[in-house]
N, C-alpha and C. Protein backbone atom coordinates (compact mmCIF):
# COMPACT_ATOMS: atom_id res chain seq x y z
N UNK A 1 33.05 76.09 86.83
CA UNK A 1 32.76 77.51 86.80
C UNK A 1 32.62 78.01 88.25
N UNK A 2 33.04 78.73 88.33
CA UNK A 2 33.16 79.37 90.11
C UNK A 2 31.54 80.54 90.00
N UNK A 3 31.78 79.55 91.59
CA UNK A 3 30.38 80.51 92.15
C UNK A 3 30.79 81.98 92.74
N UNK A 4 30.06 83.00 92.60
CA UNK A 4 30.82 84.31 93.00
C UNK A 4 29.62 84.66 93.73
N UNK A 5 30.00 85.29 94.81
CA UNK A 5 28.95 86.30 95.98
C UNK A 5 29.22 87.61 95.42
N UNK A 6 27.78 88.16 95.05
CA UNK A 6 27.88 89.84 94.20
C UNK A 6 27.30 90.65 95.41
N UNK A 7 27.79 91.56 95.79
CA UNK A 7 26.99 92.51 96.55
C UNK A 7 25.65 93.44 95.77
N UNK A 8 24.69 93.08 96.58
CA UNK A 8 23.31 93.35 95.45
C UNK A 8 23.37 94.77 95.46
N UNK A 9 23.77 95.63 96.47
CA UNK A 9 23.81 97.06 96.51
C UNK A 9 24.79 97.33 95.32
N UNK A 10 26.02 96.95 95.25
CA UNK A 10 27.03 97.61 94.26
C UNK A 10 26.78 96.73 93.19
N UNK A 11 27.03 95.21 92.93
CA UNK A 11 27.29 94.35 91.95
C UNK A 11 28.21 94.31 91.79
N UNK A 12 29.26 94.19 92.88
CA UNK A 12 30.57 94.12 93.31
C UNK A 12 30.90 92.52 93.56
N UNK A 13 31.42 91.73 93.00
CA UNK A 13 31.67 90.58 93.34
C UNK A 13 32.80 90.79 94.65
N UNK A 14 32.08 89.92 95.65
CA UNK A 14 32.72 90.04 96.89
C UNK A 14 33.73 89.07 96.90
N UNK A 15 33.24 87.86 96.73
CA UNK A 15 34.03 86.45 96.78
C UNK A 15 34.01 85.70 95.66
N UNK A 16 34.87 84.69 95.34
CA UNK A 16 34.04 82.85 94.75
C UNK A 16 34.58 82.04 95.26
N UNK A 17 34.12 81.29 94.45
CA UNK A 17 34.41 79.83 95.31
C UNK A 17 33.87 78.88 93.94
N UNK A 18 34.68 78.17 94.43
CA UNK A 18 34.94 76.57 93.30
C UNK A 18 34.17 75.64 93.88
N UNK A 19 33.10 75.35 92.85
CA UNK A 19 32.02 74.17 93.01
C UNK A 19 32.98 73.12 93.49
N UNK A 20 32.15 71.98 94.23
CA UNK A 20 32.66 71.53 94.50
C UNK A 20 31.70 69.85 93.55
N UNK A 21 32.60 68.86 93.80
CA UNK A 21 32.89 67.55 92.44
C UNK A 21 31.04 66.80 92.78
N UNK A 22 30.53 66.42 92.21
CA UNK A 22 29.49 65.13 92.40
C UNK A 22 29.98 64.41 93.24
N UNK A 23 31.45 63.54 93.19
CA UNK A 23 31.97 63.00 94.59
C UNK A 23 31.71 63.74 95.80
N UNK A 24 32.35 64.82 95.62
CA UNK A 24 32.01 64.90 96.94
C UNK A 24 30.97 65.55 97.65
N UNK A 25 30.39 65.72 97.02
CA UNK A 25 28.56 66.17 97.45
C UNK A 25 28.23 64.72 97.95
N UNK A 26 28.65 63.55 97.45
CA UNK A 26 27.98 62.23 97.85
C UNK A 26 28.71 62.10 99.11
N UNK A 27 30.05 62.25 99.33
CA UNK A 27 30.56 62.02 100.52
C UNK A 27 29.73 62.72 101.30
N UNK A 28 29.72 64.42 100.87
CA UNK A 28 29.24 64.92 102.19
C UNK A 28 27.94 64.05 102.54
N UNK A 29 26.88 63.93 102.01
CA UNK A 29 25.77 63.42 101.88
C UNK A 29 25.65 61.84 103.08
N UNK A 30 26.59 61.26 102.60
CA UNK A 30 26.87 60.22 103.38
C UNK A 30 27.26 60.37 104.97
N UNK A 31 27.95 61.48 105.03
CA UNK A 31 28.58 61.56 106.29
C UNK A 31 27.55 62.31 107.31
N UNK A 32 26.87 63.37 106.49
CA UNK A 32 25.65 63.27 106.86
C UNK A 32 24.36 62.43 107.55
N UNK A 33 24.03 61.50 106.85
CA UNK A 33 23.40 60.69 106.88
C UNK A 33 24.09 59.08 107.94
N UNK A 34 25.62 59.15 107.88
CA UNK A 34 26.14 58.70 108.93
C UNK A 34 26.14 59.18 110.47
N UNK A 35 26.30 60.58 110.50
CA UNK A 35 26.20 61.15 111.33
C UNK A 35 24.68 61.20 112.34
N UNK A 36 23.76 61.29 111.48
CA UNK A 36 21.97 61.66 111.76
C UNK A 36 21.65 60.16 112.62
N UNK A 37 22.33 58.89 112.32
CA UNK A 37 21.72 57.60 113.02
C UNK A 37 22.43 57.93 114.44
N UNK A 38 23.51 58.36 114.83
CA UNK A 38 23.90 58.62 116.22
C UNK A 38 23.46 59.72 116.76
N UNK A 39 23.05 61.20 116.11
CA UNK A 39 22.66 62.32 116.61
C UNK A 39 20.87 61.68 117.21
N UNK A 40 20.44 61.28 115.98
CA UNK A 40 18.73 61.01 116.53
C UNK A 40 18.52 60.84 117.80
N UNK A 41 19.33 59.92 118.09
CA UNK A 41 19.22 58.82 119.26
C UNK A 41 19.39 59.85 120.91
N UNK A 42 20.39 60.87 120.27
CA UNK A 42 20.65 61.75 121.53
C UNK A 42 19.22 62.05 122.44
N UNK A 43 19.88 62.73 123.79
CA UNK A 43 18.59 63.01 124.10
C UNK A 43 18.28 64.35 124.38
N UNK A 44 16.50 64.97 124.77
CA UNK A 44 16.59 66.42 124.42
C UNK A 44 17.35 67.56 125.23
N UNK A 45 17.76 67.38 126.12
CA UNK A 45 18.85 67.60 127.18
C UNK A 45 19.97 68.00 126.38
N UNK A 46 20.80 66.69 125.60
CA UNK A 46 21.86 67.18 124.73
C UNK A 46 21.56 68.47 123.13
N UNK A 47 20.31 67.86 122.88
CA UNK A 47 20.21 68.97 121.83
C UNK A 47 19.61 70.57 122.28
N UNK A 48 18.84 70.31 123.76
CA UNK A 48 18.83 71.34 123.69
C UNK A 48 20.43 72.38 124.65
N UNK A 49 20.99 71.72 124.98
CA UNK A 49 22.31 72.74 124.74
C UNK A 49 23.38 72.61 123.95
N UNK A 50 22.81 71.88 122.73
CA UNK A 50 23.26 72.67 120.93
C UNK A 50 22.77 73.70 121.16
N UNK A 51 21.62 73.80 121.14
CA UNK A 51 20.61 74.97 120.40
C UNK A 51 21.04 76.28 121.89
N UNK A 52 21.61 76.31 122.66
CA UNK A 52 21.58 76.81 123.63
C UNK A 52 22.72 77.56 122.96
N UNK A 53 23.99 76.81 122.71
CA UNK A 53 24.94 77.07 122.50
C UNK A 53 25.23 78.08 120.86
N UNK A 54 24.39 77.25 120.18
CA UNK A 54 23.99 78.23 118.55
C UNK A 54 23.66 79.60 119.10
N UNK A 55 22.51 79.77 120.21
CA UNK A 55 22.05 80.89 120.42
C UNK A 55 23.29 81.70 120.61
N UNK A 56 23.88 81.41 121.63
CA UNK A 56 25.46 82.06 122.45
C UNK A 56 25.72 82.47 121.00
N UNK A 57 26.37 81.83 119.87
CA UNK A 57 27.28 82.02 119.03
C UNK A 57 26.65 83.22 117.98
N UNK A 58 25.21 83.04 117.88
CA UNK A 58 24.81 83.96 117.05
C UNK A 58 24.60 85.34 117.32
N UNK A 59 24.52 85.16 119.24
CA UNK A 59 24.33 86.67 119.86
C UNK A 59 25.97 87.43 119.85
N UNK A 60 27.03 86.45 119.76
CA UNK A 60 28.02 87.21 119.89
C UNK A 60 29.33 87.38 119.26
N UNK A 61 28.84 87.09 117.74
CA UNK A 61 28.92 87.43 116.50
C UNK A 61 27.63 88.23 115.80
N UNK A 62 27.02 88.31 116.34
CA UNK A 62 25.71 88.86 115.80
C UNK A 62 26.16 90.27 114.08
N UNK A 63 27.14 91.21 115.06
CA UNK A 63 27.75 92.30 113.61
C UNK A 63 28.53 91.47 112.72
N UNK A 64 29.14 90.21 113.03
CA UNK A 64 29.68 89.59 111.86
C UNK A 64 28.77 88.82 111.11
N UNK A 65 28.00 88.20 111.80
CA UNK A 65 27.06 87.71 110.62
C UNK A 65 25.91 88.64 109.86
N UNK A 66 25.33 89.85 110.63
CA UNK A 66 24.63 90.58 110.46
C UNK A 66 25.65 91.15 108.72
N UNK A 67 26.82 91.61 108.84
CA UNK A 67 27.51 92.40 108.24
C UNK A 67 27.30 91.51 106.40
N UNK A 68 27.77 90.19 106.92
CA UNK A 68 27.43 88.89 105.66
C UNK A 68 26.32 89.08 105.18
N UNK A 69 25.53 89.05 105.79
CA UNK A 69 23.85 88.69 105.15
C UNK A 69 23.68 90.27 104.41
N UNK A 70 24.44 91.33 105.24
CA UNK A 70 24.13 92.75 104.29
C UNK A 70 24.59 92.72 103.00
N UNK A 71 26.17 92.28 102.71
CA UNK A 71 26.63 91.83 101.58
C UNK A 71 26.02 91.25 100.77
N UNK A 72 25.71 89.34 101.37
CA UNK A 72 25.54 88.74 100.36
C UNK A 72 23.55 88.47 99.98
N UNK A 73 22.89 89.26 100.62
CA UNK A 73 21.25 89.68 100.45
C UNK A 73 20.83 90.50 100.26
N UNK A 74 21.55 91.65 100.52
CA UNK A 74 21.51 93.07 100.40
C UNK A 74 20.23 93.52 101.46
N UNK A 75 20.16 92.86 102.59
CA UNK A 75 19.21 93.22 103.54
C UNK A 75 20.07 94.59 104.55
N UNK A 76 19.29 95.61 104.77
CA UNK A 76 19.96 96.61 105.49
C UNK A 76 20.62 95.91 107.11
N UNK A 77 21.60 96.38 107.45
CA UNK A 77 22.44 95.98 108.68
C UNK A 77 21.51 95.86 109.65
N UNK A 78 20.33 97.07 109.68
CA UNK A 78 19.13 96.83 110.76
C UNK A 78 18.45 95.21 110.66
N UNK A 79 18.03 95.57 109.74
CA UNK A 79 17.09 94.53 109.75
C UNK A 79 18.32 92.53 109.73
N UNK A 80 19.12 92.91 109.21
CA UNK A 80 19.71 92.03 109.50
C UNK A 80 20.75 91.85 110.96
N UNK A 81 20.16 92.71 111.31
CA UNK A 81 21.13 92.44 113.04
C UNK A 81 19.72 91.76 113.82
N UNK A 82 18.40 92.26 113.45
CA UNK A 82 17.07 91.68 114.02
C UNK A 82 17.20 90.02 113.86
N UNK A 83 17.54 90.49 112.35
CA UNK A 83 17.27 88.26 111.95
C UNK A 83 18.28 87.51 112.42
N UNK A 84 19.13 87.54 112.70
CA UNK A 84 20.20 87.19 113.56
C UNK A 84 19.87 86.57 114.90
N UNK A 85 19.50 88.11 115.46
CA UNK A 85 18.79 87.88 116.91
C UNK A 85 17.46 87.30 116.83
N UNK A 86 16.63 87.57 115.96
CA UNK A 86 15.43 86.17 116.04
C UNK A 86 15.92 84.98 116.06
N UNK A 87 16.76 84.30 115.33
CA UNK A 87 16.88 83.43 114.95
C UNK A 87 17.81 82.75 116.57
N UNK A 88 18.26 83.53 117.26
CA UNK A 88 18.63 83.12 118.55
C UNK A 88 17.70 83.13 119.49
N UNK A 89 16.91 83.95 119.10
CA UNK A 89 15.80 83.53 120.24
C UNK A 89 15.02 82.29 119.79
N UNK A 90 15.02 82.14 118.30
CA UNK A 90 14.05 80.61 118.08
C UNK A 90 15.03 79.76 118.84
N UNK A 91 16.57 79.81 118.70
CA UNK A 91 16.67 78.88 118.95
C UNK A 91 17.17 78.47 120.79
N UNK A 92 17.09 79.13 121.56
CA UNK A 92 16.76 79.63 122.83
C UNK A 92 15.37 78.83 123.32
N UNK A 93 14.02 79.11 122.40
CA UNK A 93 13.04 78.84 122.61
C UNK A 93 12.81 77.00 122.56
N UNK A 94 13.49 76.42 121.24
CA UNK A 94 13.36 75.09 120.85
C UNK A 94 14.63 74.50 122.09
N UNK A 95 15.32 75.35 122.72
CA UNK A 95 15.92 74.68 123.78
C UNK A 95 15.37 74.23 125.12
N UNK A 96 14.41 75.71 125.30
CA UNK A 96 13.83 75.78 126.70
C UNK A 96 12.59 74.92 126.85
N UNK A 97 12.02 74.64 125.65
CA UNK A 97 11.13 73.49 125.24
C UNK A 97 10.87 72.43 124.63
N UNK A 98 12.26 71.81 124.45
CA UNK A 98 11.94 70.07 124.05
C UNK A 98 10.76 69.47 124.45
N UNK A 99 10.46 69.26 125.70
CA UNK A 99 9.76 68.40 125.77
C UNK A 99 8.27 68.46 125.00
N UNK A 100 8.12 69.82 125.26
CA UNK A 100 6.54 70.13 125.04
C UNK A 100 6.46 70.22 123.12
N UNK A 101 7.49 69.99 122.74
CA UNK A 101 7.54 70.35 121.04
C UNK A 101 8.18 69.65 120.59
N UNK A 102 9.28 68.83 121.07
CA UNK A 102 9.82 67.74 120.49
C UNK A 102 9.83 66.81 120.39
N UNK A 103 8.46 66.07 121.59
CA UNK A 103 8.41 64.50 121.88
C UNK A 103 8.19 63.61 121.05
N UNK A 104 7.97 62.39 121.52
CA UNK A 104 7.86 61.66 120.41
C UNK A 104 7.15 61.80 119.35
N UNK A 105 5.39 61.66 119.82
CA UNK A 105 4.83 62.22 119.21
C UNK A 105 3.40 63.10 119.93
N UNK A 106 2.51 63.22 118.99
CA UNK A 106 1.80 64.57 120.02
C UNK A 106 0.12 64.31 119.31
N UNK A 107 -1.05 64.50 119.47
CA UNK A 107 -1.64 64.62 118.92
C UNK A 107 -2.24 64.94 117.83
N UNK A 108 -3.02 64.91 116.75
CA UNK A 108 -3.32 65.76 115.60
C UNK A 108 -4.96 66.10 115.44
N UNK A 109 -4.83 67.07 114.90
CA UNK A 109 -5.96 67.17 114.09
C UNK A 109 -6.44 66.49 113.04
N UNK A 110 -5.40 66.54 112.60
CA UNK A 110 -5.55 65.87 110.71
C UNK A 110 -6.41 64.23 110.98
N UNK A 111 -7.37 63.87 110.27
CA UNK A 111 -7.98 63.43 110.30
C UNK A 111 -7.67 62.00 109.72
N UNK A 112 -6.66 62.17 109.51
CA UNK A 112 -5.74 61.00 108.65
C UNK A 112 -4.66 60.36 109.65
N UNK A 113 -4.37 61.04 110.46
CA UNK A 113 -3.65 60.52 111.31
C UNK A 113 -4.00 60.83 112.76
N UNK A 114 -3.09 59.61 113.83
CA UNK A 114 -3.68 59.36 114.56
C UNK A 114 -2.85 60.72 115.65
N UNK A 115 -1.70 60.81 115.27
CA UNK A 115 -0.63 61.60 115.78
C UNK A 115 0.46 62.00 114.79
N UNK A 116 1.51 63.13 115.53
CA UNK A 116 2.41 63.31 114.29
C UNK A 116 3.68 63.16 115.22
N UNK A 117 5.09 61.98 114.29
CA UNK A 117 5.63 62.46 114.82
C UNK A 117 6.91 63.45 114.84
N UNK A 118 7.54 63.23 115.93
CA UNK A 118 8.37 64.54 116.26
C UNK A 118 10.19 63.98 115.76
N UNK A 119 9.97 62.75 116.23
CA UNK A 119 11.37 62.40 116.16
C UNK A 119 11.89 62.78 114.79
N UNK A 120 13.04 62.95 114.79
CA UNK A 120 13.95 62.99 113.41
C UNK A 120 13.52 61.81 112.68
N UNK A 121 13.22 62.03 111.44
CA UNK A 121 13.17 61.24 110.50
C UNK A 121 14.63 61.16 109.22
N UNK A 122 15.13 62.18 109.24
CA UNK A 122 16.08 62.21 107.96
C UNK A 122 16.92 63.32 108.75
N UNK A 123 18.32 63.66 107.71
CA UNK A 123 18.98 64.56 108.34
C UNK A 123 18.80 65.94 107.78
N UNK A 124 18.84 67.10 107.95
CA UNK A 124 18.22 68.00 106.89
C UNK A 124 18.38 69.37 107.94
N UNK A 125 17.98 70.57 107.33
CA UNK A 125 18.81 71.91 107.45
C UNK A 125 17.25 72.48 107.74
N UNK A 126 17.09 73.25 108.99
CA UNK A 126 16.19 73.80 109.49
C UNK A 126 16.43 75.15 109.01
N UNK A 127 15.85 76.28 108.30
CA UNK A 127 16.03 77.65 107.67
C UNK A 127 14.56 78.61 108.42
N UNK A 128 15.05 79.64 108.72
CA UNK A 128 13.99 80.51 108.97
C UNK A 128 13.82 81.64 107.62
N UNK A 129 13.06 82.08 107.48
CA UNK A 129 13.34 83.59 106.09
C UNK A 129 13.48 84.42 106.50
């Protein structure tokens, strides 16, 4: 059954798209998870100009992605040209500060532990709302 993107303003189906098999959700999954044992290891230097570089891409596409999220959330173009650009400045911010937020590990409060840490544990999709 095909997945369809409705525009919440009209209820205009914009797009679909064809699920894709249990196979290959496992592939992706795998390649994933193949991928995450060589990324971990990087160092914060290299990830932080990923995140340097995400920023670049999101500031300058910003009306094309802004334009998507109006479609497929029905969030007004304003407010979705803002989340865009937040979301480049988070990630601007997690660049300009590895060290102090990404180290190994860091102290805690929690009373259960001694520290928390920072390193990657699994591979997985960072989302802001």
């Amino acid at each position: 059954m095909p997945i369809a993107t409705t525009n919440p303003a009209t209820g205009k189906v914009e797009r679909t798209f064809e699920e894709i098999s249990d196979e290959e959700v496992e592939r992706i999954l795998a390649q994933a998870a193949s991928t995450f044992r060589t990324y971990r290891t990087t160092t914060f230097a290299e990830r932080g100009g990923w995140m340097v570089r995400a920023a670049e891409i999101l500031e300058n596409e910003v009306d094309r992605i802004a334009t998507m999220m109006t479609t497929e959330m029905g969030k007004t173009l304003v407010a979705a040209r803002a989340e865009v650009l937040k979301c480049a400045t988070a990630c601007r911010y997690f660049a300009d500060t590895p060290n102090r937020s990404w180290s190994t590990s860091r102290p805690t409060r929690r009373p259960w532990a001694r520290s928390t840490p920072t390193r990657p544990g699994s591979p997985s999709v960072r989302c802001w709302p």
